[in-house]
N, C-alpha and C. Protein backbone atom coordinates (compact mmCIF):
# COMPACT_ATOMS: atom_id res chain seq x y z
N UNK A 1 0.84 -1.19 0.00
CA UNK A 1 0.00 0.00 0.00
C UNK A 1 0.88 1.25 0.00
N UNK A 2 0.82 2.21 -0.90
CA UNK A 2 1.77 3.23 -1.09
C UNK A 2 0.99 4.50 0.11
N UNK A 3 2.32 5.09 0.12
CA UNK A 3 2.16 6.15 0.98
C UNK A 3 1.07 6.72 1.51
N UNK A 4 0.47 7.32 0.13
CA UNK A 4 -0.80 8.53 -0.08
C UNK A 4 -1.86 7.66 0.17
N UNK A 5 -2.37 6.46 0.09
CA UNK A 5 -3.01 5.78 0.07
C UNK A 5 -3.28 6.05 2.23
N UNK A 6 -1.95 5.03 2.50
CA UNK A 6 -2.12 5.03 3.78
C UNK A 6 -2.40 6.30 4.72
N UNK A 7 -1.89 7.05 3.73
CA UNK A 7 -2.52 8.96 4.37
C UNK A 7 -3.60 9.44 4.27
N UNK A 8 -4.44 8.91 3.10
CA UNK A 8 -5.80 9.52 2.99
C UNK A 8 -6.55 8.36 3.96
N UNK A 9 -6.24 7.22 4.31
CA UNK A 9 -7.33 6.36 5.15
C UNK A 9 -7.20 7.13 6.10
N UNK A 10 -6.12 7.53 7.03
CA UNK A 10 -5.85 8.01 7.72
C UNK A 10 -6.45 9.66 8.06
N UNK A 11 -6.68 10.05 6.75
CA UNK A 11 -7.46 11.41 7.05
C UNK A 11 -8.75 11.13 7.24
N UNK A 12 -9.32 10.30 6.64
CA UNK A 12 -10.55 9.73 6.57
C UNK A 12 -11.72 9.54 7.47
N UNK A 13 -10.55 8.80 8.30
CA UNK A 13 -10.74 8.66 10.05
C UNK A 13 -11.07 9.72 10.58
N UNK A 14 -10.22 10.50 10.32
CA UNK A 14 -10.31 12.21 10.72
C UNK A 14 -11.45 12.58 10.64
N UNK A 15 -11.94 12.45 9.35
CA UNK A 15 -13.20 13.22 9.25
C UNK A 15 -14.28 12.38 8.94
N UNK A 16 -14.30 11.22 10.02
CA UNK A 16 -15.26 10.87 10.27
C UNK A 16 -15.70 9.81 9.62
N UNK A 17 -14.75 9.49 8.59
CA UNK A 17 -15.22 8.32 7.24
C UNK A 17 -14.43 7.53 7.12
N UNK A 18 -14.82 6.14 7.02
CA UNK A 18 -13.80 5.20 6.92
C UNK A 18 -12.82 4.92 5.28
N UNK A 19 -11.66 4.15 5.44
CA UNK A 19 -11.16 4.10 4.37
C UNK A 19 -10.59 2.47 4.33
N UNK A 20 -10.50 1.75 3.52
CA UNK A 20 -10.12 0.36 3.10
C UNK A 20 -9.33 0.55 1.78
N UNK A 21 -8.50 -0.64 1.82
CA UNK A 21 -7.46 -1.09 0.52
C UNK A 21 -7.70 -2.32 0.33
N UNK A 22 -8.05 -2.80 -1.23
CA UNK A 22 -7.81 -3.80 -1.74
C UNK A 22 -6.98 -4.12 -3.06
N UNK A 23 -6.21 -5.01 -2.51
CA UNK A 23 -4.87 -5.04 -3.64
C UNK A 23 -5.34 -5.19 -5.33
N UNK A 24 -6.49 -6.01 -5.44
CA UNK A 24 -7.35 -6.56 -6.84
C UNK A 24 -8.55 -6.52 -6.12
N UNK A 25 -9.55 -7.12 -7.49
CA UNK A 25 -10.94 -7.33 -7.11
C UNK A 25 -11.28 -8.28 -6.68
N UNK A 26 -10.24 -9.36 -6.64
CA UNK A 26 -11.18 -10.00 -5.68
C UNK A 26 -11.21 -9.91 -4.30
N UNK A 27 -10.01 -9.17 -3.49
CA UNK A 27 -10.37 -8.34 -2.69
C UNK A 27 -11.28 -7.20 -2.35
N UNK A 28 -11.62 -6.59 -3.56
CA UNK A 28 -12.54 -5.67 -3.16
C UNK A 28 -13.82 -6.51 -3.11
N UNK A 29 -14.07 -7.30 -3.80
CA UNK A 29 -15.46 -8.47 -3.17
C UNK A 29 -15.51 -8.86 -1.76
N UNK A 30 -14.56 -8.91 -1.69
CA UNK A 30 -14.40 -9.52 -0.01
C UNK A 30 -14.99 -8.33 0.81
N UNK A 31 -14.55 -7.61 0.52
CA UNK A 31 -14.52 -6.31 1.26
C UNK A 31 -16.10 -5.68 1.27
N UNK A 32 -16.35 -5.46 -0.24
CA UNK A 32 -17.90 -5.16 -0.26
C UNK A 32 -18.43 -6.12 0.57
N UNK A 33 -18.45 -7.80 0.45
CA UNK A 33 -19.48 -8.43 0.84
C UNK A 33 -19.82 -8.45 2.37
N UNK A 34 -18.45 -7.79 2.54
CA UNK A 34 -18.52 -7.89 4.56
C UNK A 34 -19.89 -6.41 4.80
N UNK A 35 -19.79 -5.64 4.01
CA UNK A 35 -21.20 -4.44 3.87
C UNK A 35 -22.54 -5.10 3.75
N UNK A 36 -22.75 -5.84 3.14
CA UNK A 36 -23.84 -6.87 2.62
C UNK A 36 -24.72 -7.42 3.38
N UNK A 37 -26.26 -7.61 3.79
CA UNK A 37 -26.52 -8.62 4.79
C UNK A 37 -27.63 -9.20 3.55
N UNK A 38 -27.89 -10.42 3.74
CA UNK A 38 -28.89 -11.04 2.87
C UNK A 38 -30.47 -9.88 2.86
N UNK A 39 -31.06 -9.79 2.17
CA UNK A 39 -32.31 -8.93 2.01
C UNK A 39 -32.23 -7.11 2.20
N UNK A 40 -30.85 -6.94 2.61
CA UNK A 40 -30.59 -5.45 2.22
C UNK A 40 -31.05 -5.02 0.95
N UNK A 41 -31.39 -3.15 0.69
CA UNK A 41 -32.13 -2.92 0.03
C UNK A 41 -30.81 -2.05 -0.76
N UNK A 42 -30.49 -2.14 -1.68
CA UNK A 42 -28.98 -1.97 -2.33
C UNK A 42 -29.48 -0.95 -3.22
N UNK A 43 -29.01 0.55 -3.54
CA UNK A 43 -28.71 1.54 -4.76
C UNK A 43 -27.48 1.33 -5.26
N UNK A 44 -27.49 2.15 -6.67
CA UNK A 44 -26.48 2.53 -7.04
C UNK A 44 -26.27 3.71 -7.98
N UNK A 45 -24.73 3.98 -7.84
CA UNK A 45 -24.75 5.65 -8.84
C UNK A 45 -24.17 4.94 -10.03
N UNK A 46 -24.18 5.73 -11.28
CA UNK A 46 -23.18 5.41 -12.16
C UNK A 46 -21.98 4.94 -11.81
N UNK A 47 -21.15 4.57 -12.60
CA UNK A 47 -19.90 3.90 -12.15
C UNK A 47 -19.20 2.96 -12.84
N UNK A 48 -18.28 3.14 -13.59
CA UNK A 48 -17.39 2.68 -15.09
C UNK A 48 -16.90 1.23 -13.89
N UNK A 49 -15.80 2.28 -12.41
CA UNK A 49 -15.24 1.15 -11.61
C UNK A 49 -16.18 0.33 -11.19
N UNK A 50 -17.44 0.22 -10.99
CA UNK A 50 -18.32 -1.11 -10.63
C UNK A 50 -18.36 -1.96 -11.36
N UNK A 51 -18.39 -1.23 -12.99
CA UNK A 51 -19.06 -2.20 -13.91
C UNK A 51 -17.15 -2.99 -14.09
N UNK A 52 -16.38 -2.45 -14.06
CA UNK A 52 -15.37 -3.19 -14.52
C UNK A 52 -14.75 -4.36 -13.73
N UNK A 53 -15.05 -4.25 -12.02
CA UNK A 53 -14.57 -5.34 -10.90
C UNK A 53 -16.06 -5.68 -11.22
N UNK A 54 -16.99 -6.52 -11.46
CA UNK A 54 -17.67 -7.11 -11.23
C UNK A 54 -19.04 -6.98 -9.93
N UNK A 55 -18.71 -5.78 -9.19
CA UNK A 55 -19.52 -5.50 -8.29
C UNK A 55 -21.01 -5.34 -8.65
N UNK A 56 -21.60 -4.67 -9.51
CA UNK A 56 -23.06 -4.72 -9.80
C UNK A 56 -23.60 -6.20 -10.17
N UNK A 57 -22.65 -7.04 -10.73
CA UNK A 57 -23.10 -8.72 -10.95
C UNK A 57 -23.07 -9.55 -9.34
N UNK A 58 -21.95 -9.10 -8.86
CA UNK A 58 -21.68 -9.49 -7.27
C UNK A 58 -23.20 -9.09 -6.67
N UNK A 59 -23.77 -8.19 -6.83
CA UNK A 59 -25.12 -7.66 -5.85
C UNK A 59 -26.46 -8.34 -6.53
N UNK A 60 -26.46 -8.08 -8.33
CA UNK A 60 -27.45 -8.94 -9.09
C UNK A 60 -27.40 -10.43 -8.82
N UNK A 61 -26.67 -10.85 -8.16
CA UNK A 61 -26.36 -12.54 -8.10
C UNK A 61 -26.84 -12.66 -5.96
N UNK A 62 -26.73 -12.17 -5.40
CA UNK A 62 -27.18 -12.10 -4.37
C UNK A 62 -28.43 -12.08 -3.89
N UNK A 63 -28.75 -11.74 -2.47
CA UNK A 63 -29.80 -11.83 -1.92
C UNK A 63 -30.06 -10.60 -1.27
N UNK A 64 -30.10 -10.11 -2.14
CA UNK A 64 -30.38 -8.39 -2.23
C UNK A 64 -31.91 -8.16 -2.62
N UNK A 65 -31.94 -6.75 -2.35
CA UNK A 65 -33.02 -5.83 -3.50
C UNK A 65 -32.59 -4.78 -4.22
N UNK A 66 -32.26 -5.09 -5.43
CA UNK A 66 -31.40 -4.23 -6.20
C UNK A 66 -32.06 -3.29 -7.13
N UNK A 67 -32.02 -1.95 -6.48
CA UNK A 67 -32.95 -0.74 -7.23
C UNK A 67 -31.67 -0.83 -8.19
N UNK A 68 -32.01 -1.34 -9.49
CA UNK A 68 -30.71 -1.91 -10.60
C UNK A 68 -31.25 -0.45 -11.69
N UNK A 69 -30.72 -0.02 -11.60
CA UNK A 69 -30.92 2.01 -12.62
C UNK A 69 -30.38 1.44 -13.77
N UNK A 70 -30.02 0.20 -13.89
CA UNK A 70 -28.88 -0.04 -15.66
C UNK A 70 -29.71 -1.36 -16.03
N UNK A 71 -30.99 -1.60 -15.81
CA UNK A 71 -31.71 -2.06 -16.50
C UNK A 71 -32.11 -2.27 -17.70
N UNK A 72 -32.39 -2.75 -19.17
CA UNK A 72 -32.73 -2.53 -20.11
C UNK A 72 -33.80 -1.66 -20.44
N UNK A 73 -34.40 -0.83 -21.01
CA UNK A 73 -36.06 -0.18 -21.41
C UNK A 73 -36.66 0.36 -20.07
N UNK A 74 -35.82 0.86 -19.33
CA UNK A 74 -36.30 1.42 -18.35
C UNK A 74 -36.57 3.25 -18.52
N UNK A 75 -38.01 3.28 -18.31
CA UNK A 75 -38.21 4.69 -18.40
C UNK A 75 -38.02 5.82 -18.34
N UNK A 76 -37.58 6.78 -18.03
CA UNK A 76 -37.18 8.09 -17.25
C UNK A 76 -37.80 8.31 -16.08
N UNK A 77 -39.41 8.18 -16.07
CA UNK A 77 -40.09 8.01 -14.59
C UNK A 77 -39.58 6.87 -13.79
N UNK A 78 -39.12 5.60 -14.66
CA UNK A 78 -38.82 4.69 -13.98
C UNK A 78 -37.25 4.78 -13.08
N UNK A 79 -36.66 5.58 -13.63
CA UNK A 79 -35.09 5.77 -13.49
C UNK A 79 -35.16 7.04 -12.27
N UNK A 80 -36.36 8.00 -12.20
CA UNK A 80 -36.07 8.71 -11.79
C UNK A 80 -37.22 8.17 -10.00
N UNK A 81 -38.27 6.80 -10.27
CA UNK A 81 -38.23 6.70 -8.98
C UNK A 81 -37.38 5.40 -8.37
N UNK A 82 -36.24 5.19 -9.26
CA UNK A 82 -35.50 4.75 -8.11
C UNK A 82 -34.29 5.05 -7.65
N UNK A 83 -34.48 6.45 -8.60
CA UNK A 83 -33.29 7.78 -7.65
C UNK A 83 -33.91 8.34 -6.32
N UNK A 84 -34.87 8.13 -6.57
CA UNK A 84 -35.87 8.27 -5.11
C UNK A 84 -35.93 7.06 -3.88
N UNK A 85 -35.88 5.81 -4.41
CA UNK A 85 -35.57 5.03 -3.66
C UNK A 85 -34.23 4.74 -2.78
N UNK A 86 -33.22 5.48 -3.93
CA UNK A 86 -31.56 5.62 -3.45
C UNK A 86 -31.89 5.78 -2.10
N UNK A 87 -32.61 7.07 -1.62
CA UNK A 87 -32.21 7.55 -0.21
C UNK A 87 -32.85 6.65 0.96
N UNK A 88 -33.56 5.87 0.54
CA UNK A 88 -33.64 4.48 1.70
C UNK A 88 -33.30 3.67 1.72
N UNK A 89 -32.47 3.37 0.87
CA UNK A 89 -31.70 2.06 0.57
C UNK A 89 -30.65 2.07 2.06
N UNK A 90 -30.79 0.48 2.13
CA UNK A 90 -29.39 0.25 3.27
C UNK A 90 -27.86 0.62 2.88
N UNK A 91 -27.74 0.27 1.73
CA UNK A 91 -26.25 0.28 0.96
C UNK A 91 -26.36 0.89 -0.03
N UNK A 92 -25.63 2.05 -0.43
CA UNK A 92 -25.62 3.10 -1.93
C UNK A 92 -23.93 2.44 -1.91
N UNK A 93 -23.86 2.22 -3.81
CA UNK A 93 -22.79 1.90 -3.31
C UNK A 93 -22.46 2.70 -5.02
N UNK A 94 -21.32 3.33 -5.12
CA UNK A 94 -20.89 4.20 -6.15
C UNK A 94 -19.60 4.37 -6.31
N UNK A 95 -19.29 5.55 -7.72
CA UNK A 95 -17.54 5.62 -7.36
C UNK A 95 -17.40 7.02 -6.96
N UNK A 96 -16.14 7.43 -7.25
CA UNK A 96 -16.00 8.87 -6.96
C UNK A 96 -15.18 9.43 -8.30
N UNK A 97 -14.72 10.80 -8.69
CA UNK A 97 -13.85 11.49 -9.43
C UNK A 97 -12.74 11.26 -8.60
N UNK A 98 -12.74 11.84 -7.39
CA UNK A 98 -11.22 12.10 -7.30
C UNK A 98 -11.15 11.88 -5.28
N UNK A 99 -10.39 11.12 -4.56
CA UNK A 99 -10.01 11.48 -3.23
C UNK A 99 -8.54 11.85 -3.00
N UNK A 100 -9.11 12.99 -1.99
CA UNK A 100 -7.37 13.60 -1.60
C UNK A 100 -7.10 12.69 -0.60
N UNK A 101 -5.45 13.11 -0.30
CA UNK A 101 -4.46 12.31 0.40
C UNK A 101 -5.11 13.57 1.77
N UNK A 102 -5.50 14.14 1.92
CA UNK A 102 -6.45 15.03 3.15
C UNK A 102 -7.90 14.59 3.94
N UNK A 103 -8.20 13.22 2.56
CA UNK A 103 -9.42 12.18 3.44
C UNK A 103 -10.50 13.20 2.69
N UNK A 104 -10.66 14.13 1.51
CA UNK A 104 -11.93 14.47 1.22
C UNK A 104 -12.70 13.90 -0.20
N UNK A 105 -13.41 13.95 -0.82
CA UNK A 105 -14.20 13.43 -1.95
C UNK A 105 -14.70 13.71 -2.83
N UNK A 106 -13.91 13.98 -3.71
CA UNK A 106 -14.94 15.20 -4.81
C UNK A 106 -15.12 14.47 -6.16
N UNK A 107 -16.26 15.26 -6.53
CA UNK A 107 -17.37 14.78 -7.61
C UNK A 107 -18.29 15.75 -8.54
N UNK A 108 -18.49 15.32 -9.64
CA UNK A 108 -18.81 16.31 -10.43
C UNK A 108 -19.96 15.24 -10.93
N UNK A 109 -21.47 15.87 -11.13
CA UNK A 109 -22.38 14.70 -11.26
C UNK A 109 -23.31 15.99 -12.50
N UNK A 110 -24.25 15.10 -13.57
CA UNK A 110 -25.13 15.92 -14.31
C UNK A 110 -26.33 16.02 -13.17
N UNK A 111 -26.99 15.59 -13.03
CA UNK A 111 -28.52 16.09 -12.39
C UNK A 111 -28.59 15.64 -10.57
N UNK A 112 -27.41 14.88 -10.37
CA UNK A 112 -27.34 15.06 -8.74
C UNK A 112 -27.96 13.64 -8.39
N UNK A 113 -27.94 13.23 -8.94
CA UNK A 113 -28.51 12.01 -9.08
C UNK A 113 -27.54 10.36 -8.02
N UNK A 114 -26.29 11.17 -8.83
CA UNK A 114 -25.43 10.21 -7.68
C UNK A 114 -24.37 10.62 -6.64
N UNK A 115 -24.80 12.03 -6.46
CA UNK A 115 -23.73 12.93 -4.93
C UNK A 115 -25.22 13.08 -3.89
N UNK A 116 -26.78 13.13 -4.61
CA UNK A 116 -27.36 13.33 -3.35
C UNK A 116 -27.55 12.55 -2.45
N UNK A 117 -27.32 11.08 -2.86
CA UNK A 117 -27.58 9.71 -1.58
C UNK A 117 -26.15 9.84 -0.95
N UNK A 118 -25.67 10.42 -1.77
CA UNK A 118 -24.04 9.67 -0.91
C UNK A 118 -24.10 10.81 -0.18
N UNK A 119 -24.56 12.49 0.09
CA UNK A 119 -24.71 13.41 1.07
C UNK A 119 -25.19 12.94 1.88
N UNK A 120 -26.99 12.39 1.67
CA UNK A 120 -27.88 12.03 2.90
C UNK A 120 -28.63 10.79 2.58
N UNK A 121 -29.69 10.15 3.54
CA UNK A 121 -30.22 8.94 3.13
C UNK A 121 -30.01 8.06 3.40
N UNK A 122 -29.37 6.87 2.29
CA UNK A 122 -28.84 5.48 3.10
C UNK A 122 -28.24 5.48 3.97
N UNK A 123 -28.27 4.12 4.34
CA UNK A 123 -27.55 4.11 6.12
C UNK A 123 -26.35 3.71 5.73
N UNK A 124 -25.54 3.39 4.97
CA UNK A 124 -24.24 3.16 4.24
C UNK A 124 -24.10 3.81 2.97
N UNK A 125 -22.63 3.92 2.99
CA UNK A 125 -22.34 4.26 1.54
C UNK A 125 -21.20 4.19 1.12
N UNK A 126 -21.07 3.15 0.48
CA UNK A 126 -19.38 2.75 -0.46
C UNK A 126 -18.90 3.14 -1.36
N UNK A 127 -18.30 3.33 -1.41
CA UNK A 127 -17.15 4.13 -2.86
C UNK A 127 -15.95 3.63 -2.91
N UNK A 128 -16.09 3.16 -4.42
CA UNK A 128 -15.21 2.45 -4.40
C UNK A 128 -13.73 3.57 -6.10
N UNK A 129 -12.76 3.29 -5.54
CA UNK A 129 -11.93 4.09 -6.18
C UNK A 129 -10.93 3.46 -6.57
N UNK A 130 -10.03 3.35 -7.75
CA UNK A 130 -8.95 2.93 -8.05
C UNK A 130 -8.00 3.63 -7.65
N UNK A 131 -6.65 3.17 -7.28
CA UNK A 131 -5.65 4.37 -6.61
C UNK A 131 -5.35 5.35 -7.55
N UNK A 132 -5.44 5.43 -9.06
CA UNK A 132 -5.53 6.64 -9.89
C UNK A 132 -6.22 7.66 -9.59
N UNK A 133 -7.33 7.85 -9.05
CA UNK A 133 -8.29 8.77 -8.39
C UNK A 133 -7.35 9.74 -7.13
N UNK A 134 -6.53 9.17 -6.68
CA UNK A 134 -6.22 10.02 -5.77
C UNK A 134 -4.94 11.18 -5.97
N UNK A 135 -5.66 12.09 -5.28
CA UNK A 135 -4.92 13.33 -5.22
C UNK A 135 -3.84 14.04 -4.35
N UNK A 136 -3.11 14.69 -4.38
CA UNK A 136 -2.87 15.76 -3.12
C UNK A 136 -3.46 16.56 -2.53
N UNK A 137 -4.24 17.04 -3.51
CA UNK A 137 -5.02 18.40 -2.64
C UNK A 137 -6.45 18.61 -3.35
N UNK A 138 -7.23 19.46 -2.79
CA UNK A 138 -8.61 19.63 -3.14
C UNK A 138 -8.59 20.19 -5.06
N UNK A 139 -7.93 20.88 -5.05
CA UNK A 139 -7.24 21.83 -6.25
C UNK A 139 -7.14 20.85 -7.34
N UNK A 140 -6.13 19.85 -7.03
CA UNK A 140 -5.91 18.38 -7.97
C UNK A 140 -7.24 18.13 -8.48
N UNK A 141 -7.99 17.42 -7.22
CA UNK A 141 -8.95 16.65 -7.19
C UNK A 141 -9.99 17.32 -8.38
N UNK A 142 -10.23 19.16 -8.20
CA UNK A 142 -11.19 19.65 -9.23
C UNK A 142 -10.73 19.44 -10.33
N UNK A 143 -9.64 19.92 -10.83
CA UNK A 143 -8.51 19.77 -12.21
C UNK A 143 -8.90 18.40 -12.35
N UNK A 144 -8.42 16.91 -11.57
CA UNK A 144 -8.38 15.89 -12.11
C UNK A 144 -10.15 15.34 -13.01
N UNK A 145 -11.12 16.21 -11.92
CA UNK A 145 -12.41 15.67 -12.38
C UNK A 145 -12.76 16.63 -13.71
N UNK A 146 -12.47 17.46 -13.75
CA UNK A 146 -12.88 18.50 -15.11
C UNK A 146 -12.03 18.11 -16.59
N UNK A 147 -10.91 17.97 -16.16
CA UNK A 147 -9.91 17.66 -17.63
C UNK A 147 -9.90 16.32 -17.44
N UNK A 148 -10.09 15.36 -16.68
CA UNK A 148 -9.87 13.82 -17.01
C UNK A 148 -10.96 12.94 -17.01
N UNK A 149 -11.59 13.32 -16.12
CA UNK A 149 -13.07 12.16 -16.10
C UNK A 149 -14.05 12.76 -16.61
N UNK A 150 -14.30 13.96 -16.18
CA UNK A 150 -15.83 14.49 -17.06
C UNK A 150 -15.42 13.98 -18.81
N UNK A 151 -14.38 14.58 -19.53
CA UNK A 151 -14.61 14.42 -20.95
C UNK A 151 -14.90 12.90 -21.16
N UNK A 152 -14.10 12.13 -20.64
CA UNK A 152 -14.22 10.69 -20.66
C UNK A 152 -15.73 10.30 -20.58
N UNK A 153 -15.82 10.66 -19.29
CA UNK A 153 -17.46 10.34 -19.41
C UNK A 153 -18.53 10.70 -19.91
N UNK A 154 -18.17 12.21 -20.60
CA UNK A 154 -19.64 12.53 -21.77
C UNK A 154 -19.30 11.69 -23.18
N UNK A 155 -17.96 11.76 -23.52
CA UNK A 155 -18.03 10.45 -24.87
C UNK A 155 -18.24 9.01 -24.68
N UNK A 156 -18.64 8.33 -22.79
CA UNK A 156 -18.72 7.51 -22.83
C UNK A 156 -20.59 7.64 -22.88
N UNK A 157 -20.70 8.56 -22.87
CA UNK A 157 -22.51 8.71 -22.43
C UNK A 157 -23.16 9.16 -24.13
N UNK A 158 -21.67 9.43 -24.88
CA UNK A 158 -22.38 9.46 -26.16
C UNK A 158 -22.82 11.44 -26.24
N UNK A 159 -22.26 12.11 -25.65
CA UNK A 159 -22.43 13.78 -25.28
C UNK A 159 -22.19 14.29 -26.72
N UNK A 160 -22.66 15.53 -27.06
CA UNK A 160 -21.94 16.29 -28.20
C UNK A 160 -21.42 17.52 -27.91
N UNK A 161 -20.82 17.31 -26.53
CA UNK A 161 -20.17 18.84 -25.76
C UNK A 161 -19.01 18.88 -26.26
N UNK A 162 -18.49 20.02 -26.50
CA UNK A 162 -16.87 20.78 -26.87
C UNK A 162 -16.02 19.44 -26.50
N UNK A 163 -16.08 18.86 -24.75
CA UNK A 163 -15.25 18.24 -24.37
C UNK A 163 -14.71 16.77 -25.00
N UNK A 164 -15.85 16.85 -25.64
CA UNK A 164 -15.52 14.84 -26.28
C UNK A 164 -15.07 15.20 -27.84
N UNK A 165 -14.89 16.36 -28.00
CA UNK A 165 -13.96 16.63 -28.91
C UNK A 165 -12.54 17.44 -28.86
N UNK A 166 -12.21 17.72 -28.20
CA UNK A 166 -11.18 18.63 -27.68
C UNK A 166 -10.41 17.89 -26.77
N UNK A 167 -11.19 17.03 -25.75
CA UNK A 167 -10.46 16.29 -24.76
C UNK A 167 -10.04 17.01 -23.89
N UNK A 168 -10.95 18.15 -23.48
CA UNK A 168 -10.58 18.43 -22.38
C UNK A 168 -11.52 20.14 -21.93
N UNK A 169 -11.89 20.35 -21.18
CA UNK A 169 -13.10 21.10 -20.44
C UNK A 169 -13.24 22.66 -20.30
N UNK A 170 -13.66 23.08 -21.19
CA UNK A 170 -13.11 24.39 -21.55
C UNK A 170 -14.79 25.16 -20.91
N UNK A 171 -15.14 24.81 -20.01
CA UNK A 171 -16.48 24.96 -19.13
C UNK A 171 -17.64 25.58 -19.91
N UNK A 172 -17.79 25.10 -21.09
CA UNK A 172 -18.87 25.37 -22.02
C UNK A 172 -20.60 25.52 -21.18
N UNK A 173 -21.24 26.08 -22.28
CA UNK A 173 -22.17 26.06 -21.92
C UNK A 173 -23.66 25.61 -22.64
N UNK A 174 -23.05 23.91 -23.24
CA UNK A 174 -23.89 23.07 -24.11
C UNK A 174 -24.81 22.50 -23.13
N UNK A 175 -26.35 22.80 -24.10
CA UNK A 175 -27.28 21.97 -23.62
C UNK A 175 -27.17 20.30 -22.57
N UNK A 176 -25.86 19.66 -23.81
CA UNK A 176 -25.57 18.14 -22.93
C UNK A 176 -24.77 18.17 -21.71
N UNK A 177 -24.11 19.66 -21.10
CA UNK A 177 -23.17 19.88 -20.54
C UNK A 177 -23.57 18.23 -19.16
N UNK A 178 -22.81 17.74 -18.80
CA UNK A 178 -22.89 17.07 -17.80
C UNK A 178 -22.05 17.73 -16.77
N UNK A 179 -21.31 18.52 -16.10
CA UNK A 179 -20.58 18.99 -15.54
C UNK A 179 -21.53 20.18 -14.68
N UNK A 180 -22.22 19.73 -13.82
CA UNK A 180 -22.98 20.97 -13.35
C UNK A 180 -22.81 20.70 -11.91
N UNK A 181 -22.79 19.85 -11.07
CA UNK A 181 -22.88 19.72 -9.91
C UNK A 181 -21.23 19.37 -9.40
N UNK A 182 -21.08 20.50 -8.34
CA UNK A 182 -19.56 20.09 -7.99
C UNK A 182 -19.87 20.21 -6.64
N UNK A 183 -19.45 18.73 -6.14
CA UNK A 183 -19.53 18.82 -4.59
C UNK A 183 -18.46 18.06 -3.73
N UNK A 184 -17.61 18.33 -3.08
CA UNK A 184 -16.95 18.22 -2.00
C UNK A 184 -17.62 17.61 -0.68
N UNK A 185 -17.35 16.42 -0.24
CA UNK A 185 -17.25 15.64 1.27
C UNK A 185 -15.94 16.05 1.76
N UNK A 186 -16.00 16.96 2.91
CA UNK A 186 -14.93 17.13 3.48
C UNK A 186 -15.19 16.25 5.21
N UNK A 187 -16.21 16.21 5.60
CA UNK A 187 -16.68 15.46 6.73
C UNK A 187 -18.03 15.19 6.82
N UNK A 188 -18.11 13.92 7.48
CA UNK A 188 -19.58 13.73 7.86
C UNK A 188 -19.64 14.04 9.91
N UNK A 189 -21.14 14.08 9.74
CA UNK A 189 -21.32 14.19 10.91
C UNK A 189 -21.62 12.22 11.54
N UNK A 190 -21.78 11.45 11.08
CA UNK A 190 -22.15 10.48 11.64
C UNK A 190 -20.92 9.56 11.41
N UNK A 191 -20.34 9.05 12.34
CA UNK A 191 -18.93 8.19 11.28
C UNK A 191 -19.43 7.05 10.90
N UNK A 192 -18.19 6.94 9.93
CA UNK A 192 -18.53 5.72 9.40
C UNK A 192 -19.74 5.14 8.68
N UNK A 193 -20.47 5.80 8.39
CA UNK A 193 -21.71 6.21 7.48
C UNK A 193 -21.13 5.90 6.06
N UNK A 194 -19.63 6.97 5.65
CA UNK A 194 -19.72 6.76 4.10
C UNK A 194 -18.11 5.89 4.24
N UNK A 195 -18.21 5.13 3.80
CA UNK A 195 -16.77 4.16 3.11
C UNK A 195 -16.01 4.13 2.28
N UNK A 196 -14.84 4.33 2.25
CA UNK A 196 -14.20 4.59 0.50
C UNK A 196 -12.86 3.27 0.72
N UNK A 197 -13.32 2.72 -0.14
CA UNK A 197 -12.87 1.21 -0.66
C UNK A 197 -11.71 1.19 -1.80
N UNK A 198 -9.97 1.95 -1.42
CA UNK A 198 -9.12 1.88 -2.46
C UNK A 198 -8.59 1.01 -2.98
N UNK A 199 -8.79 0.70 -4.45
CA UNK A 199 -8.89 -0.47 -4.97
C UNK A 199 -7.02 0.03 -6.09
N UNK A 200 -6.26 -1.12 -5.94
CA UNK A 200 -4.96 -0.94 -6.31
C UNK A 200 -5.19 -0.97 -7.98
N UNK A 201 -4.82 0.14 -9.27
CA UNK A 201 -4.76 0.37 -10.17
C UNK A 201 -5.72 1.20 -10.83
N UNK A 202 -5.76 1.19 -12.05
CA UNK A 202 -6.34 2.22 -12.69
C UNK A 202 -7.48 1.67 -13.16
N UNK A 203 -8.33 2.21 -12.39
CA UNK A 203 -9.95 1.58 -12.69
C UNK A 203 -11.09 3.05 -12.86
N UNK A 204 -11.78 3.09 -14.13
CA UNK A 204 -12.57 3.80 -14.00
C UNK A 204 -12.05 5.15 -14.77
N UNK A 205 -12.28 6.52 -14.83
CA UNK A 205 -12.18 7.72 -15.01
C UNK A 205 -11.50 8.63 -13.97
């Protein structure tokens, strides 16, 4: 476990939030499943790193209730009441843009859809991050989410913003803009409420 790693769990603590390392995924299974109880009521946010360790199949294969948002032919009313369900769910479990080596969490989301459960609501909340995500400082963390993951992720969403042609975030002001919500976890009030699960390599945006 490298340095920054062992420094941000360590801030983490600080402010109230826990932090874990897993070397691969199949450690991070281990790790999620210890969150898990049979008939928990499970959300989730977007998330490239879920879909790539196997975690959303890990929860679809369980004994869960999986408000599953990546369904086939699912509606917009349908999508949007079980962004509503997010906030009672036992376990929200999502990724992040970017954590500092200071223990904070930042994220850049289109309609809020996956920073408002992880603010309030479920009684857990996991995040899971590849050690590429992490930063030095809050400053990084915005830079890393604006020039590296947002463009990534509007050409992965299929966007026709400046950014998925340019490759990089020149803070336009297109209809598809996905880049509207910027929010910072610097502490919670309840510990151990939100979890961030550093997963060793480059996973995700």
């Amino acid at each position: 476990m490298d340095k920054i790693v062992e420094k941000a769990i360590k801030n983490l603590k600080r402010n109230n939030m826990s932090g874990y390392y897993a070397g691969n995924p199949a450690e991070l299974h281990v790790i999620i499943g210890r969150f898990l109880k049979e008939g928990d009521t499970i959300g989730c946010g977007d998330s490239v790193t879920l879909e790539q360790t196997g975690i959303f199949d890990l929860v679809r294969e369980g004994a869960y209730i999986f408000y599953d948002k990546h369904r086939p032919g699912l509606s917009s009313q349908e999508k949007r009441n079980i962004y509503l369900k997010n906030f009672t769910a036992d376990v929200f479990l999502t990724g992040a843009n970017a954590v500092t080596a200071g223990g904070e969490i930042f994220n850049i989301d289109g309609n809020g859809s996956r920073v408002a459960p992880m603010l309030y609501g479920p009684k857990k909340v996991i995040i899971v991050v590849g050690t590429n995500k992490l930063t030095g400082t809050v400053e990084e963390a915005i830079q890393r989410s604006r020039q590296i993951a947002a463009p990534l992720d509007a050409e992965r969403l299929g966007k026709e913003t400046p950014c998925t042609k340019l490759g990089k975030c020149i803070d336009c002001r297109h209809p598809q803009r996905i880049c509207n919500d910027f929010v910072l976890i610097a502490r919670q009030f309840e510990p151990d409420r939100i979890n961030v699960v550093f997963l060793e390599g480059t996973y995700g945006y």
